[in-house]
Protein backbone atom coordinates (compact mmCIF):
# COMPACT_ATOMS: atom_id res chain seq x y z
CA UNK A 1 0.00 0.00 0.00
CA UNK A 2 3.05 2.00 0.69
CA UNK A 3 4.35 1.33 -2.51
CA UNK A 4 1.52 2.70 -4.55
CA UNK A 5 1.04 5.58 -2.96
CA UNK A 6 4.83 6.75 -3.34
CA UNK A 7 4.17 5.91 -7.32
CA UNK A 8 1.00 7.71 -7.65
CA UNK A 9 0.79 10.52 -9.24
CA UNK A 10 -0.07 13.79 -8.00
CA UNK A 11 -1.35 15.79 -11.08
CA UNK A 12 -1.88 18.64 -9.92
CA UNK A 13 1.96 19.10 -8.53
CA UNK A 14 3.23 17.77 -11.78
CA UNK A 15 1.44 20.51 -13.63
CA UNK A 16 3.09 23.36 -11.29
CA UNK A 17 5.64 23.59 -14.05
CA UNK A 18 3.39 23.87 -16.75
CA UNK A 19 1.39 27.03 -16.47
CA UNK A 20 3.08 29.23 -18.86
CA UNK A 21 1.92 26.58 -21.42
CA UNK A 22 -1.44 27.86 -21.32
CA UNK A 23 -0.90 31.26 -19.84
CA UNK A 24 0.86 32.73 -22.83
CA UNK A 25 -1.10 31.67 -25.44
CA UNK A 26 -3.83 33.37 -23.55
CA UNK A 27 -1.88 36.27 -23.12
CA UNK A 28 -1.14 36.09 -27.04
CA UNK A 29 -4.76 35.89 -27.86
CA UNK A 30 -5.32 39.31 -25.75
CA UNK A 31 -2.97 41.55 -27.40
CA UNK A 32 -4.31 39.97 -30.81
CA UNK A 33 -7.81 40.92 -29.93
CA UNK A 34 -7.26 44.81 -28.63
CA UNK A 35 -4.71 45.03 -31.77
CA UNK A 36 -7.68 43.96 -34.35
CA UNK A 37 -9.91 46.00 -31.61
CA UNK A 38 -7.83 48.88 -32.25
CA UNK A 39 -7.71 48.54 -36.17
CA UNK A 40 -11.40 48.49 -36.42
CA UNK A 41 -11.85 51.82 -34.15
CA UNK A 42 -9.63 53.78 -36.14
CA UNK A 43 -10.48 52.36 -39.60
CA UNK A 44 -14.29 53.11 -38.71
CA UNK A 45 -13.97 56.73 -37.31
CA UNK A 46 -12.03 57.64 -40.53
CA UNK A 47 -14.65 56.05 -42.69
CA UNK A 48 -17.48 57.64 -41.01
CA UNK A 49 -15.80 60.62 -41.37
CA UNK A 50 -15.54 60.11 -45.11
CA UNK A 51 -18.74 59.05 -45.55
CA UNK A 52 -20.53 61.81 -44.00
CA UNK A 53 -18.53 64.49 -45.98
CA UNK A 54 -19.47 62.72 -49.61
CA UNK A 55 -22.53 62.82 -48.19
CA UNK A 56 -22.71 66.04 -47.22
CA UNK A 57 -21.03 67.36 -50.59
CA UNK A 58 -23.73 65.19 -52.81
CA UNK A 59 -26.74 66.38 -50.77
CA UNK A 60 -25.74 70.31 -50.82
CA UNK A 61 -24.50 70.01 -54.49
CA UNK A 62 -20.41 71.54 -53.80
CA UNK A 63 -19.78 68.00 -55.44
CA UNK A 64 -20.66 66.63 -59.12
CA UNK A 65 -20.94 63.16 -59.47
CA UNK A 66 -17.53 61.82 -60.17
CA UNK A 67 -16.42 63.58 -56.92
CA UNK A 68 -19.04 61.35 -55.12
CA UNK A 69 -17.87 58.32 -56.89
CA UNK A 70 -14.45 58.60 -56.03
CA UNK A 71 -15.35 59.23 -52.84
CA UNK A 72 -16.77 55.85 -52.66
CA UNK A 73 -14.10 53.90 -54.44
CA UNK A 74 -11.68 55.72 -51.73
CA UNK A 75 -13.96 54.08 -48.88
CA UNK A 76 -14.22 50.82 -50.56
CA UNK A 77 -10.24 50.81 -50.69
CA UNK A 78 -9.99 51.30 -46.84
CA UNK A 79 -12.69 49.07 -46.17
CA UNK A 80 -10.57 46.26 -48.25
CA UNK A 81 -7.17 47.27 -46.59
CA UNK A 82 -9.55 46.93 -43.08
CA UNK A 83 -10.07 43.42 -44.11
CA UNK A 84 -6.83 42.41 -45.08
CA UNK A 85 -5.97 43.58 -41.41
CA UNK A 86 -8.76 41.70 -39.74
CA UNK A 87 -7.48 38.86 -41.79
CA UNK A 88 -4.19 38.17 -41.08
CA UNK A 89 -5.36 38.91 -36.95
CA UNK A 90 -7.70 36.26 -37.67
CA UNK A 91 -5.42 33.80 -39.40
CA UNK A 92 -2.96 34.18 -35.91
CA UNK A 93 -6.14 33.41 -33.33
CA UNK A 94 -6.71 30.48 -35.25
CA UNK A 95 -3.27 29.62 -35.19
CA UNK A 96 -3.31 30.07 -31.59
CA UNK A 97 -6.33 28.27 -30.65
CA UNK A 98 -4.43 25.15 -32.26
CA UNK A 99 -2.20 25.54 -30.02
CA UNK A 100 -4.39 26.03 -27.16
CA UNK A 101 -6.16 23.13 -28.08
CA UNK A 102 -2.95 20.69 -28.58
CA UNK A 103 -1.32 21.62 -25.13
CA UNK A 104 -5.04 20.96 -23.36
CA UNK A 105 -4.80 17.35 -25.28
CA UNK A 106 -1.01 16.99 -24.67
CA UNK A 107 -1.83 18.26 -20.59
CA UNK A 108 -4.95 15.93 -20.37
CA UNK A 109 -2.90 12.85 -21.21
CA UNK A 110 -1.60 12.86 -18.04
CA UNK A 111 -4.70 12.76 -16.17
CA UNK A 112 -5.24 8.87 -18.23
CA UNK A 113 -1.67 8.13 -15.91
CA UNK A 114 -1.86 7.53 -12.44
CA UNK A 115 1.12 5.63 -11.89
CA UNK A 116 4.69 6.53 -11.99
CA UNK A 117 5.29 3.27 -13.48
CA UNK A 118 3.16 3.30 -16.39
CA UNK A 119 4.78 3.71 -19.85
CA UNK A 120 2.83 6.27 -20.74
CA UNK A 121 4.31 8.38 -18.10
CA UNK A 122 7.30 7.72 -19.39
CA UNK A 123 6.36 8.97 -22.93
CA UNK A 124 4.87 11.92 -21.67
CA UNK A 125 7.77 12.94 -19.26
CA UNK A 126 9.95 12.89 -22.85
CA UNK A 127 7.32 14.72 -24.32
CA UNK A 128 8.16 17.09 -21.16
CA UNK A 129 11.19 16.98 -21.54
CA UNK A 130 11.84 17.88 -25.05
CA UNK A 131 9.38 21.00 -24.79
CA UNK A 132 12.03 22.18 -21.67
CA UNK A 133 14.50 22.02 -23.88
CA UNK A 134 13.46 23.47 -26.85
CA UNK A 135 12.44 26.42 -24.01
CA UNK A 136 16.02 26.73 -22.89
CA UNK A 137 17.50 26.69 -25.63
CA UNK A 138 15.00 29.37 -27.45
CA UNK A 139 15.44 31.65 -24.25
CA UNK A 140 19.34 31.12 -24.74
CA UNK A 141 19.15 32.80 -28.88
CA UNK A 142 19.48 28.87 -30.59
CA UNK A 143 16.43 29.56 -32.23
CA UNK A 144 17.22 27.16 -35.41
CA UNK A 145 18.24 24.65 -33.18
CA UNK A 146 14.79 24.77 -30.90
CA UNK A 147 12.84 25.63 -34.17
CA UNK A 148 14.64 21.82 -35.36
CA UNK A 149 13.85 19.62 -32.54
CA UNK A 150 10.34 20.81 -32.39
CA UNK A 151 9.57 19.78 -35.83
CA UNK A 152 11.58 16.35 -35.19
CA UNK A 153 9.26 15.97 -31.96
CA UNK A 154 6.30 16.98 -34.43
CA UNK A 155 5.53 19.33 -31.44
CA UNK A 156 5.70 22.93 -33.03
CA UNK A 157 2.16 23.77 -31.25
CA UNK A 158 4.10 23.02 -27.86
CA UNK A 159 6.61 25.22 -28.15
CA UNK A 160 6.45 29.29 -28.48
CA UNK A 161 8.71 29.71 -31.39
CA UNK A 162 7.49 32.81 -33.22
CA UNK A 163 7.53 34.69 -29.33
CA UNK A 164 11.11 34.22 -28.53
CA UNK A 165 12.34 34.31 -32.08
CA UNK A 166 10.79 38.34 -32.12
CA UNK A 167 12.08 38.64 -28.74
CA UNK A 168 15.87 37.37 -29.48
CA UNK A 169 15.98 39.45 -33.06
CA UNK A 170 14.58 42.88 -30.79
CA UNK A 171 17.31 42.07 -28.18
CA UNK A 172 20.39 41.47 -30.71
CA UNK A 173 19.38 45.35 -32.08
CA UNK A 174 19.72 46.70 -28.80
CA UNK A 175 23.11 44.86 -28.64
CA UNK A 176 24.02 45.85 -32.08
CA UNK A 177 23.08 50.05 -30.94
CA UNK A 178 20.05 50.23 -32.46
CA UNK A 179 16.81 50.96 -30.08
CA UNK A 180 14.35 51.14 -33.31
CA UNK A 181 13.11 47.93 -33.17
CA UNK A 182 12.59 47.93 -29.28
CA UNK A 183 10.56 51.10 -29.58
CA UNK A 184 8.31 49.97 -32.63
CA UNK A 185 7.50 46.97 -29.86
CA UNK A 186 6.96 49.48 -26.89
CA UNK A 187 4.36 51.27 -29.46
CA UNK A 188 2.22 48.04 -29.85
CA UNK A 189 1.95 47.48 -26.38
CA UNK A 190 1.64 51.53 -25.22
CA UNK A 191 -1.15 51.04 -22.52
CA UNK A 192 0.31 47.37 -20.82
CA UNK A 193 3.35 48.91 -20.60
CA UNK A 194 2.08 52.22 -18.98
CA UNK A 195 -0.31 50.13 -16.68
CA UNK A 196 3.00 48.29 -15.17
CA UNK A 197 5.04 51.68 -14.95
CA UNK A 198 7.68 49.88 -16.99
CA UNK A 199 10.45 52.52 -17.67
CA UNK A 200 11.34 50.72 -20.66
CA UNK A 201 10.27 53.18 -23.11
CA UNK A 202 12.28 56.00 -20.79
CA UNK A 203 15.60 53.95 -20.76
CA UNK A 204 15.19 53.56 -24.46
CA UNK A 205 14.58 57.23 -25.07
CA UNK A 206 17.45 58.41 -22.96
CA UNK A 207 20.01 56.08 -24.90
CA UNK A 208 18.89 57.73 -28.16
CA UNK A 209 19.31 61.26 -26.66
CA UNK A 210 22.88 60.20 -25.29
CA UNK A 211 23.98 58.89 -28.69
CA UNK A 212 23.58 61.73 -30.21
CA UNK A 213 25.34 64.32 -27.35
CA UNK A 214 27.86 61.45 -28.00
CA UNK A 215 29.07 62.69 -31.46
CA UNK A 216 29.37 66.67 -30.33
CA UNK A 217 28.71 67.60 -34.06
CA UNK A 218 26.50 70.90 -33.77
CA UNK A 219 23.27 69.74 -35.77
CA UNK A 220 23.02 66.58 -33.19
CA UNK A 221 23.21 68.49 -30.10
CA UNK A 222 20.49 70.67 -31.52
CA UNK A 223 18.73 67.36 -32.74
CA UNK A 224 19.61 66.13 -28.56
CA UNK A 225 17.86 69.55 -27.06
CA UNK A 226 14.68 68.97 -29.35
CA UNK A 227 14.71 65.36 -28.50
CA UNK A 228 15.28 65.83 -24.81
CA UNK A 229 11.82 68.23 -24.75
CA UNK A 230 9.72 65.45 -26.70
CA UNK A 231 10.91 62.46 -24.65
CA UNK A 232 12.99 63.43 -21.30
CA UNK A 233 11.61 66.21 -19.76
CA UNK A 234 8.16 64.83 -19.85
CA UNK A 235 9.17 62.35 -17.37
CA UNK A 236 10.69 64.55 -14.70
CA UNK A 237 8.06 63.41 -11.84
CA UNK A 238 8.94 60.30 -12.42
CA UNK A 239 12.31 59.76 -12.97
CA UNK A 240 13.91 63.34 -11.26
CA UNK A 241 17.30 61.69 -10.91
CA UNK A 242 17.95 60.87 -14.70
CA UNK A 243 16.12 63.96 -16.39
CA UNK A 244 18.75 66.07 -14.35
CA UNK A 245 21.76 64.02 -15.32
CA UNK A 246 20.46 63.96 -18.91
CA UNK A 247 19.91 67.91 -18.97
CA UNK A 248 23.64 68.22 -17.40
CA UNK A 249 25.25 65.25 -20.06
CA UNK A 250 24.90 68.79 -22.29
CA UNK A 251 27.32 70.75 -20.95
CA UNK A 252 29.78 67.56 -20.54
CA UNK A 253 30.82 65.71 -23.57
CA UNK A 254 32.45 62.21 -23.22
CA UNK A 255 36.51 63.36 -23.47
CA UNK A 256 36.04 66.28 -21.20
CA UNK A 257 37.80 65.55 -17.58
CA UNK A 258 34.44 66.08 -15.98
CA UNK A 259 32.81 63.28 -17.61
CA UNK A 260 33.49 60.52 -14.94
CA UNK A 261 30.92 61.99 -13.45
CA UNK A 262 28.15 60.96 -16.12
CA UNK A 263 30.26 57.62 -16.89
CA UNK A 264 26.87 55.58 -15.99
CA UNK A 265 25.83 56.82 -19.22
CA UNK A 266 28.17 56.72 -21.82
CA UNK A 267 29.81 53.43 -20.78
CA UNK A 268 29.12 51.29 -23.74
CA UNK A 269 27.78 48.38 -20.99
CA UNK A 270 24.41 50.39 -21.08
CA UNK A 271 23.14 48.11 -24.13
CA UNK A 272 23.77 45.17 -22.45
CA UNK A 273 21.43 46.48 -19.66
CA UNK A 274 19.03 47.49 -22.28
CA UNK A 275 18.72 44.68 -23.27
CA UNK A 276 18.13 42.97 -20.30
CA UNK A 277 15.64 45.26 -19.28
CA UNK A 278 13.66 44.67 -22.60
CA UNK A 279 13.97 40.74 -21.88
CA UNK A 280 12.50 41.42 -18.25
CA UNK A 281 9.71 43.79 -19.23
CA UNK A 282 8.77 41.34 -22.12
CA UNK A 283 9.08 38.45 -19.84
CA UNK A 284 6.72 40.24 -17.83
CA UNK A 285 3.87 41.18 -20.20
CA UNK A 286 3.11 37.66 -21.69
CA UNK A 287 3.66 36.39 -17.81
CA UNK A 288 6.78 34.25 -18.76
CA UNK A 289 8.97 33.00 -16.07
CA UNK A 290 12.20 35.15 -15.72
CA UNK A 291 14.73 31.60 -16.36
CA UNK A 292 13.91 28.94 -18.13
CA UNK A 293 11.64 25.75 -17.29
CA UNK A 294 13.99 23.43 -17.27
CA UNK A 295 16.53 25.50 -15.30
CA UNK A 296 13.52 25.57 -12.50
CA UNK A 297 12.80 21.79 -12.67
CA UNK A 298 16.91 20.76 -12.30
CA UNK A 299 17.05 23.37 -9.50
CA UNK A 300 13.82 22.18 -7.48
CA UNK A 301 15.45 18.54 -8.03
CA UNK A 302 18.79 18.94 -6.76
CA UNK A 303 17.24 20.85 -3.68
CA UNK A 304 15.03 18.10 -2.97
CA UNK A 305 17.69 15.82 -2.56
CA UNK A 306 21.10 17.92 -1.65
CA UNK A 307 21.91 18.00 2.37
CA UNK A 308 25.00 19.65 4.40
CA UNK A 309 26.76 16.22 3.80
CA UNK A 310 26.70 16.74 0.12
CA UNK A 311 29.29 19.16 0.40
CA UNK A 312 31.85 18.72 2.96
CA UNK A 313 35.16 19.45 2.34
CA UNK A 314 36.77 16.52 2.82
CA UNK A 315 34.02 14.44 0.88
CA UNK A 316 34.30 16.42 -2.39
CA UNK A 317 37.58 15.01 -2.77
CA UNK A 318 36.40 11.53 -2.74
CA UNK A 319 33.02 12.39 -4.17
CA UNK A 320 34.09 9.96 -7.32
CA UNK A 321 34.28 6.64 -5.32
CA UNK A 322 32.07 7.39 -2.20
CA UNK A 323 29.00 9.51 -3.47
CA UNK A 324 28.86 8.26 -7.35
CA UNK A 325 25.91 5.42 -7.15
CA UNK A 326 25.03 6.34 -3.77
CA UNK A 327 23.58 10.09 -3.87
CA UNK A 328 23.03 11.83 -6.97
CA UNK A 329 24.22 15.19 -5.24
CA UNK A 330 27.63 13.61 -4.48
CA UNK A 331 28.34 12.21 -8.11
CA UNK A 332 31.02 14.35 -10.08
CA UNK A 333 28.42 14.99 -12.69
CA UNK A 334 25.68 16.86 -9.89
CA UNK A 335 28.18 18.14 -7.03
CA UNK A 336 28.95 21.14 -9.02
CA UNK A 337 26.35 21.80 -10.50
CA UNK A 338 23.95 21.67 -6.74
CA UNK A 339 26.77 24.22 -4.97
CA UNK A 340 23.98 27.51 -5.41
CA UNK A 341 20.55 25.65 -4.37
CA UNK A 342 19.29 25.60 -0.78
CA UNK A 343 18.96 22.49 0.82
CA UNK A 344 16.20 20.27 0.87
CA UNK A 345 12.95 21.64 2.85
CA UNK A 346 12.13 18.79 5.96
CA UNK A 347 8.91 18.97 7.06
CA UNK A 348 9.74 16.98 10.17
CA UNK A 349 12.37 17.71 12.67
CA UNK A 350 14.27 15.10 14.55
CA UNK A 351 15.97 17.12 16.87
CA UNK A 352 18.73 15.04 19.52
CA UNK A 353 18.96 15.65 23.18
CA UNK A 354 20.89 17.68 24.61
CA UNK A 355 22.26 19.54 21.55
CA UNK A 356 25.60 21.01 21.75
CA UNK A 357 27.14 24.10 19.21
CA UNK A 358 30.23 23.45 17.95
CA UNK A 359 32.54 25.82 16.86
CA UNK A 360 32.68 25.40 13.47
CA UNK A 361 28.64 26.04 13.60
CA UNK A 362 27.37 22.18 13.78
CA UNK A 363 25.18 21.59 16.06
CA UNK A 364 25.12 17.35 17.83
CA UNK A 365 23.49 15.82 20.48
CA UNK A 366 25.82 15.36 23.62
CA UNK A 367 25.42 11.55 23.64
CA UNK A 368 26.49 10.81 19.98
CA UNK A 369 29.58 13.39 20.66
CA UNK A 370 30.74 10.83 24.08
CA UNK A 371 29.89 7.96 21.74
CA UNK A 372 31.73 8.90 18.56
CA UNK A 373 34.54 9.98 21.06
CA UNK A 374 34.57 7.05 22.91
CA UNK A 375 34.42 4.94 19.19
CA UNK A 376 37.34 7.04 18.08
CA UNK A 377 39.90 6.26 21.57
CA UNK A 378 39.85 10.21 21.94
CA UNK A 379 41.15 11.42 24.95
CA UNK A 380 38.59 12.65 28.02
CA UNK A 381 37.12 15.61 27.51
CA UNK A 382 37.65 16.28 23.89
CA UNK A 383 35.36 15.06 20.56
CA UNK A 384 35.17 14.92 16.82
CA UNK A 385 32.59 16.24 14.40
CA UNK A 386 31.64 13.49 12.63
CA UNK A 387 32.00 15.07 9.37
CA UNK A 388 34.96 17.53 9.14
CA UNK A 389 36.68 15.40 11.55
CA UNK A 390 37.93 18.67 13.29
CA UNK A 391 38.24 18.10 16.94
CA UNK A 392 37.61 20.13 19.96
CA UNK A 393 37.60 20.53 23.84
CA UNK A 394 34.17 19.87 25.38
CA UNK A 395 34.26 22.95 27.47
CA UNK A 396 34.28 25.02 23.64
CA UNK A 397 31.12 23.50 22.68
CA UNK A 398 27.62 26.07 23.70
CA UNK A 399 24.25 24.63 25.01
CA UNK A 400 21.99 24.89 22.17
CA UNK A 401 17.81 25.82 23.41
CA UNK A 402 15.03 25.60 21.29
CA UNK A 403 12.23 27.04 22.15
């Protein structure tokens, strides 16, 4: 009975990891909707607009009747350019209800496994597997590569290709110098953005103004002052700090001695930063995680099973014949890799008698310490952590309370 519970599965904790599966198509499908929202308001107003003044012309007789009629062939033009719009918005829902619908199928399938050792779990795990991958390596620029294995897996409704691919090629620009491409994206999603105070837009603005007080040719740093009045000063309630440094970067160009004071902003490592702002913000709006899947699911792994003894000293050293087949942590391939996770969460505490502090912070119950002393033929008075094998006086060791 033991046995079968420990292999059941617990669906609902397998499918922790898998929210974003479903989240950011449904994120996806938003924007698509208030951008074909958007397209009809603006299409409409202009043609209503259009239409009421050929009306208006016809009815008080300012217009003869080819006037009218190309009035009409200029609405039926928009109206065709409207659908052509409404189109291609309509041809990407339906491309991402497919996928809506093949990650509820590939999800579901797990629900018909209730048993760790089923073979179907074992398919779908790979299945897992493969989209964390392709994930990683998509979040990590290898788009051809992710783009490959999906369509070997035959799983290119699993995976977010198009997403990342328009994220990577907007965050090479910015490390290329070029913040076009960033701000054409901050234009399409104008009101998210401005609902989550992202300073995005800001950041992006500023470089643009410091590029061109940058060059010091006359016609730029006019160009910079009529910039800075659109874009920068605008923003002086909410980022003070910056529009003052940006007003001063004037009166300071990069060679002069005083310009180690704005070195924040003209060191070239401000498009790297750009960039990574643009990958958090973006991150953000479609409600991505901020690492990769797979980087989450090897982390929560080796935490579940890594403990202080993983990494002693002494035992790294022999981690290749002791901990290799024994614990996973202690193999040569794992040990490194586990150094940055926490330790494994107990819900139970076994606490010894009579704890004792040692000074090397380990804390031991007073009868092991005698016993392992005693084991050892250490002199009175003196014992041995059992894992350093440091050894101390018993009069250093501090009375450990818990309360």
């Amino acid at each position: 009975m033991a046995n079968h519970q420990h292999s059941a599965i617990k669906h609902s904790e397998h499918l922790l990891l898998d929210q974003p599966l479903l989240r950011l198509p449904n994120e996806l499908l938003r924007k698509n909707f208030r951008s074909a929202h958007a397209v009809i308001d603006k299409d409409t107003t202009a043609l209503k607009a259009l239409l009421k003044e050929s009306a208006t012309a016809a009815v008080s007789g300012r217009a003869s009747q080819p006037d009218v009629l190309r009035g009409l062939d200029a609405m039926l033009a928009r109206m065709r350019g409207v659908k052509r719009k409404l189109a291609v918005h309509a041809d990407e829902e339906a491309r991402l209800h497919r996928q809506l619908d093949a990650r509820v199928a590939h999800l579901d399938e797990l629900y018909a496994v209730n048993s760790l050792e089923d073979v179907k779990y074992e398919n779908w795990s790979r299945r897992r597997l493969d989209r964390l991958l392709a994930d990683h390596l998509l979040r990590h620029g290898f788009n051809e590569t992710a783009s490959a294995l999906a369509a070997n897996r035959g799983m290119e409704n699993l995976v977010d290709v198009p997403t990342f691919v328009s994220m990577s090629r907007i965050r090479q620009a910015l490390l290329r110098g070029s913040v076009t491409e960033a701000l054409a994206w901050c234009n399409e999603n104008k009101k998210e953005l401005r609902k989550m105070e992202s300073k995005l837009e800001f950041e992006l603005r500023l470089q643009q103004y410091i590029e061109l007080v940058r060059t010091q040719s006359q016609p730029k740093l006019i160009d910079a002052i009529a910039h800075a009045k659109k874009y920068i000063i605008p923003c002086r309630s909410t980022q003070p700090k910056l529009v003052q440094e940006a007003c001063g970067l004037l009166a300071v160009p990069p060679t002069s001695p005083a310009a180690s004071t704005y070195a924040h902003l003209y060191r070239p490592g401000r498009w790297d930063d750009l960039a990574e702002l643009f990958t958090t913000t973006h991150n953000s709006l479609l409600a991505l995680p901020s690492v990769s899947l797979i980087h989450i699911a090897l982390s929560s792994g080796l935490s579940a099973l890594k403990t202080p003894a993983c990494h002693v000293t002494h035992l790294e050293s022999t981690a290749s014949s002791f901990g290799q087949g024994v614990c996973p942590i202690c193999s040569l391939e794992l040990n490194e890799l586990s150094k940055n996770v926490p330790y494994a969460q107990h819900t139970k505490s076994h606490v010894e008698p009579d704890l004792h502090l040692l000074p090397n912070g380990r804390v031991y119950g007073k009868q092991r310490l005698e016993m392992q002393a005693r084991k050892a033929g250490l002199p009175d008075g003196v014992i041995q952590d059992q894992l350093t094998g440091q050894q101390y006086k018993f009069g250093d060791l501090k009375k450990v309370y818990i309360s």
